[in-house]
N, C-alpha and C. Protein backbone atom coordinates (compact mmCIF):
# COMPACT_ATOMS: atom_id res chain seq x y z
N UNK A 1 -52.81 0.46 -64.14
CA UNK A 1 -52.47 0.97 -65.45
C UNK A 1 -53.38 0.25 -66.46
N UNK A 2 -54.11 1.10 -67.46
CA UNK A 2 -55.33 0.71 -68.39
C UNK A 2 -54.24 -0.29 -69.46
N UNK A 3 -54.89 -0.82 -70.43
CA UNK A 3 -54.29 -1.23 -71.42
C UNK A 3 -54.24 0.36 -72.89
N UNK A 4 -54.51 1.31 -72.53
CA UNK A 4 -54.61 2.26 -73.36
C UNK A 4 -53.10 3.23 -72.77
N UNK A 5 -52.91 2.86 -71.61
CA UNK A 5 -51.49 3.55 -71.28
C UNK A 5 -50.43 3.12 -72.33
N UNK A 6 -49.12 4.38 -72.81
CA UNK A 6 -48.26 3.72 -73.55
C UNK A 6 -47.10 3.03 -73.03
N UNK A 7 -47.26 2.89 -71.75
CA UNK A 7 -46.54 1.92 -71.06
C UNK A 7 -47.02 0.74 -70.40
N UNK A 8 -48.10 0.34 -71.34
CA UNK A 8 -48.81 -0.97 -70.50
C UNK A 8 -47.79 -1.89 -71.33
N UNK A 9 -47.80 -2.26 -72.46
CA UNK A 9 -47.18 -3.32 -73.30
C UNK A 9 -45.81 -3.61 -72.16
N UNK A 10 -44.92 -2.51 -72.21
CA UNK A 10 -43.78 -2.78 -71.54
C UNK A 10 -43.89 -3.51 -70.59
N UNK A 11 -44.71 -2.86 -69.07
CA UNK A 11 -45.01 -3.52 -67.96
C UNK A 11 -45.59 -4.65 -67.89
N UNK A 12 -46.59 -4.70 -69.11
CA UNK A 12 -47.43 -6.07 -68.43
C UNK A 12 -47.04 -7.23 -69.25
N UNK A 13 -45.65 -7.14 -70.15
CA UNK A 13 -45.64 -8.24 -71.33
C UNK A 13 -45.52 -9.88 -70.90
N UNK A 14 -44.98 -9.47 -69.48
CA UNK A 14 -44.70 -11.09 -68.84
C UNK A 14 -45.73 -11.77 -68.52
N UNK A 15 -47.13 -11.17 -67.65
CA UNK A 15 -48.70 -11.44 -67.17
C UNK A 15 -49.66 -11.83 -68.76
N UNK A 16 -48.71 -11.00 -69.96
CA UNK A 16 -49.97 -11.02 -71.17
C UNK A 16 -49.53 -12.61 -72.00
N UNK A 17 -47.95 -12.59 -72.14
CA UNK A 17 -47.59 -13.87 -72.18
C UNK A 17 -48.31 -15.17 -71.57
N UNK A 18 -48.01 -14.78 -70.24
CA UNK A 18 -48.19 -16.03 -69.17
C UNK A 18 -50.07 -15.97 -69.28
N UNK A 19 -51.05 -14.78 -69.75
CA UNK A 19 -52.27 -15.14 -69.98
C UNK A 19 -52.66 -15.73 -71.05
N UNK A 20 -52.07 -15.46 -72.08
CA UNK A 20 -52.15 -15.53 -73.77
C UNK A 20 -53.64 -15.28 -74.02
N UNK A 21 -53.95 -15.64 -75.47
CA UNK A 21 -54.67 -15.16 -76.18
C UNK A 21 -56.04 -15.33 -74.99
N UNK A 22 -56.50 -16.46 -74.81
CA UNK A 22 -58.23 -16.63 -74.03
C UNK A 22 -58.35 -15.82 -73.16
N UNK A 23 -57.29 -15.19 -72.21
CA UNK A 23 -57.55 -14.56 -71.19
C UNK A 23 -56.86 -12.93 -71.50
N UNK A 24 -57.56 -12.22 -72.30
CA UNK A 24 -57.23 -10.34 -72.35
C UNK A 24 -56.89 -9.88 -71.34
N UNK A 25 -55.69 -9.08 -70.85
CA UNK A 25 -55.43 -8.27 -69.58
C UNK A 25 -55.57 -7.03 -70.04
N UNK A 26 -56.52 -6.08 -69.35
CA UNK A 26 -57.10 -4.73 -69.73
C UNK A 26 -56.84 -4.16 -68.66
N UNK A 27 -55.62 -4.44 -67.78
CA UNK A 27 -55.47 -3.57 -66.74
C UNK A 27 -54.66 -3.93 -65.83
N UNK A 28 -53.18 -3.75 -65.17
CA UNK A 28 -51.92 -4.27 -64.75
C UNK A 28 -51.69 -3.25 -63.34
N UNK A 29 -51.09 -4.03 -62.43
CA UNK A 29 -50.41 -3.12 -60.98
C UNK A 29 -49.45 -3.38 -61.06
N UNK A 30 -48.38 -2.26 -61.19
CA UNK A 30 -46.92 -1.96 -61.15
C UNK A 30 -46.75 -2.24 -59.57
N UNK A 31 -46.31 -3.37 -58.98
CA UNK A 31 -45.71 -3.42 -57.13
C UNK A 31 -44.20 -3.25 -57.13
N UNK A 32 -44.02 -2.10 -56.67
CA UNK A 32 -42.22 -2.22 -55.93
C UNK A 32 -42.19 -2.33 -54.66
N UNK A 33 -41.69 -2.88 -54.19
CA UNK A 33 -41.52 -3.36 -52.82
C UNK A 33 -40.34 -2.25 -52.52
N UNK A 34 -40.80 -1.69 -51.17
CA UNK A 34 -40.00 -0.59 -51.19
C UNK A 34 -39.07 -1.12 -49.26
N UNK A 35 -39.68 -2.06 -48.99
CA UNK A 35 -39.58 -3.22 -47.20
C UNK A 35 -39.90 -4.29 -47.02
N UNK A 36 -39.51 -5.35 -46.42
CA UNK A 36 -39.74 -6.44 -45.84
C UNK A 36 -39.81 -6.63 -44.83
N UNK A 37 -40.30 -7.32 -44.25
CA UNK A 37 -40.10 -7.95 -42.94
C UNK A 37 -40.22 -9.40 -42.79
N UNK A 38 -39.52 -10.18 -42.03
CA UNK A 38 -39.87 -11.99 -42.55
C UNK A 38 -41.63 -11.93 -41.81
N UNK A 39 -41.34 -13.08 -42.27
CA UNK A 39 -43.12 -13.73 -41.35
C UNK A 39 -42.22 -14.94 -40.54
N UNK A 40 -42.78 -14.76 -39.35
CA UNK A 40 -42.30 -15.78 -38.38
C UNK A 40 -43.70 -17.43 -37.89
N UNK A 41 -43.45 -18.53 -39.21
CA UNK A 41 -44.25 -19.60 -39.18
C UNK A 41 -44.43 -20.04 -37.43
N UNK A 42 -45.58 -20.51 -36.72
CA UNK A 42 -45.98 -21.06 -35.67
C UNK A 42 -44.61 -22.26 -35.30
N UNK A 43 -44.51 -22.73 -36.30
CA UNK A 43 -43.74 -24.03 -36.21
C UNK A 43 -42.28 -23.34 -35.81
N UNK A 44 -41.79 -22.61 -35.91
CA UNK A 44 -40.55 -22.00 -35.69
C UNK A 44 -40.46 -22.16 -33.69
N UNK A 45 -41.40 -22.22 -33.31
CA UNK A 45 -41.82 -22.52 -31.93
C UNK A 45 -42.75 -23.41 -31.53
N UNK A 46 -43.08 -24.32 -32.17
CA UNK A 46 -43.77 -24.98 -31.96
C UNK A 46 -42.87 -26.51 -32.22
N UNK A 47 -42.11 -26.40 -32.88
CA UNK A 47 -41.18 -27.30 -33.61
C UNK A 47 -39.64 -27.29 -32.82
N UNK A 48 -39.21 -26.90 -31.95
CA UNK A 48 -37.90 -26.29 -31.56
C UNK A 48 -36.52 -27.04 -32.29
N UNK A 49 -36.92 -28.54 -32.39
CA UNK A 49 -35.82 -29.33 -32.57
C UNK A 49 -35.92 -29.77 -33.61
N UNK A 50 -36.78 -29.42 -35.06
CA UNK A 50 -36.33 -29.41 -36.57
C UNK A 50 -35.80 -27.88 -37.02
N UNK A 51 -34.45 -28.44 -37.62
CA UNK A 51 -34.30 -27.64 -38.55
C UNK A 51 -34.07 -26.37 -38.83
N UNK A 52 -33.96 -25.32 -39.00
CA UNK A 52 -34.39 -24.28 -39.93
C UNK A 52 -34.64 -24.48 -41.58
N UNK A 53 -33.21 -25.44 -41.88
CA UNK A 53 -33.88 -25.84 -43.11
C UNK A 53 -35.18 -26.64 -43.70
N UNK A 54 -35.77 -27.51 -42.71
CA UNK A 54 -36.41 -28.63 -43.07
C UNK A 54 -37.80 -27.74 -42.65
N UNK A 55 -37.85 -26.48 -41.36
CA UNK A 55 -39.01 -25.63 -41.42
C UNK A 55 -39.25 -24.96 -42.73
N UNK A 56 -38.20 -24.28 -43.18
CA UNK A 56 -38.56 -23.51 -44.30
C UNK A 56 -38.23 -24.22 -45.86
N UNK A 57 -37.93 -25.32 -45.76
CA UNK A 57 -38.16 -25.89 -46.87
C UNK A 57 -40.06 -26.97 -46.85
N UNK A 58 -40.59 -26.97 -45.62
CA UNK A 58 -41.56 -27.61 -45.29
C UNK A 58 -43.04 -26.09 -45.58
N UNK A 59 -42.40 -24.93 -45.49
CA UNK A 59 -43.45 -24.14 -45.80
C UNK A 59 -43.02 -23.38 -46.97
N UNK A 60 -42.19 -23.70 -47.80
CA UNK A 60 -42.15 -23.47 -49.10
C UNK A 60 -43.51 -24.35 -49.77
N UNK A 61 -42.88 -25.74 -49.22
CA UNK A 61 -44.15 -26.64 -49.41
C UNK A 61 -45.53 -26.46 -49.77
N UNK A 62 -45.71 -26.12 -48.55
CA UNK A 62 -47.15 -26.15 -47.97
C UNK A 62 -47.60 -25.13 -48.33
N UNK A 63 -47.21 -23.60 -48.70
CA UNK A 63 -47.67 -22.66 -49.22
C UNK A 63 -47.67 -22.32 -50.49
N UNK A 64 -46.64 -22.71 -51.47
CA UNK A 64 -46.18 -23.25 -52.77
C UNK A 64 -45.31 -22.02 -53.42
N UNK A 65 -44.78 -21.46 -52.58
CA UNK A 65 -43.61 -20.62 -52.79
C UNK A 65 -42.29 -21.11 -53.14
N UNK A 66 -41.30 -20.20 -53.46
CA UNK A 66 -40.22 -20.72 -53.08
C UNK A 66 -39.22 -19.07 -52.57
N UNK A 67 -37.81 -18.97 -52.45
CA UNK A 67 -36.89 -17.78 -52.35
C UNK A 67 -37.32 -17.35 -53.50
N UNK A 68 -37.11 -16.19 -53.19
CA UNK A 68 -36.48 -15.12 -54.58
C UNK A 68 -35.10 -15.80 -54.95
N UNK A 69 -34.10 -14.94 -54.10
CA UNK A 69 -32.62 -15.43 -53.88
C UNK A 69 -32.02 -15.73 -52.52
N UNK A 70 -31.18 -16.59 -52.22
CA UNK A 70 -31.24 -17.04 -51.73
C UNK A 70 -30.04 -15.77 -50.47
N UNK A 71 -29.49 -14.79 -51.11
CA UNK A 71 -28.73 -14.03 -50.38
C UNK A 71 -29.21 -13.00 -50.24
N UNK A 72 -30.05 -12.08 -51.33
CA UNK A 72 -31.20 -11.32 -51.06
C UNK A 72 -32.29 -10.99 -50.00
N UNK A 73 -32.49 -11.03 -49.29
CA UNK A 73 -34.17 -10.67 -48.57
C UNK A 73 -35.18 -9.84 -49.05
N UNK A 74 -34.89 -8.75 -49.99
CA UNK A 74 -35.58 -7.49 -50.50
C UNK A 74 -34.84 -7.37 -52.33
N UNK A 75 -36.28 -7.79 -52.87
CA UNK A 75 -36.03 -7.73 -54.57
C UNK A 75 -37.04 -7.42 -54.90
N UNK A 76 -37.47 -5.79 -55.97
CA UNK A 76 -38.51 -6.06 -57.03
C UNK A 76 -38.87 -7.35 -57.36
N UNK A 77 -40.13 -7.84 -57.19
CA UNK A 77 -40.80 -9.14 -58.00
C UNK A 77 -41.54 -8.58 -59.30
N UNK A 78 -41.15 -9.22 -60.01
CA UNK A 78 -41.59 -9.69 -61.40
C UNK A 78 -42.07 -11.28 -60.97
N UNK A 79 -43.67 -10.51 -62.31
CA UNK A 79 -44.22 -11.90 -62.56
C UNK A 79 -44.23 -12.93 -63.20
N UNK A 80 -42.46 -13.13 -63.57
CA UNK A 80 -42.33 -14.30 -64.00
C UNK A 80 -41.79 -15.22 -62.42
N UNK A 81 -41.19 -14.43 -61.46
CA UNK A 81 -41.19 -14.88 -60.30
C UNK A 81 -41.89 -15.02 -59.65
N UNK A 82 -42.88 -15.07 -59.96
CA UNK A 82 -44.56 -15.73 -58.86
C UNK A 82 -44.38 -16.61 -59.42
N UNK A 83 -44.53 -18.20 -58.87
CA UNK A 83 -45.18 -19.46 -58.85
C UNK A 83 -46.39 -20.06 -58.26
N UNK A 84 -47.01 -20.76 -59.40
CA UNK A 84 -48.26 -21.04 -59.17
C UNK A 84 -48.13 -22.26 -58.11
N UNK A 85 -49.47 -22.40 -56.73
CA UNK A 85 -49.52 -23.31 -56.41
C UNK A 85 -50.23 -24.57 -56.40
N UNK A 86 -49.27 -25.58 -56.76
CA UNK A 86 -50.18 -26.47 -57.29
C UNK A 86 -50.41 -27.76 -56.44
N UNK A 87 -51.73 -28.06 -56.37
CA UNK A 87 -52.52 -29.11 -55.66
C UNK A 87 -52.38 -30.12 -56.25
């Protein structure tokens, strides 16, 4: 979606925020997630005797994610729910 659409303001107000003024967004992708499927980490078998919590709190980590919700599996993301990962 251009920034000349009359539904860019709406869609993209969270990305134009989170860019502000130095960085112009002239152009936005509407994603609905319409399926999921998990991703199954190496360590889930490679690891047998840690956890489930301490696996998936260890590749929240390491990848710099976190849940959506925690009872959820499948939610529209909004980009105020992306987190940046930081080194």
């Amino acid at each position: 979606m251009s920034s000349d659409h009359p539904d860019f303001n709406a869609t993209a107000h969270t990305l134009i925020e989170m860019a502000g003024p130095e960085f112009p967004i002239k152009n936005a992708i509407l994603i609905s997630v319409e399926k999921t499927h998990p991703i199954i980490a190496p360590s889930f078998y490679l690891k047998p005797t840690q956890s489930i919590a301490d696996k998936k709190a260890a590749a929240y980590r390491s990848y710099g994610v976190r849940p959506i919700s925690p009872s959820s599996p499948t939610k529209t993301i909004t980009p105020i729910e992306i987190t940046s990962r930081k080194e």
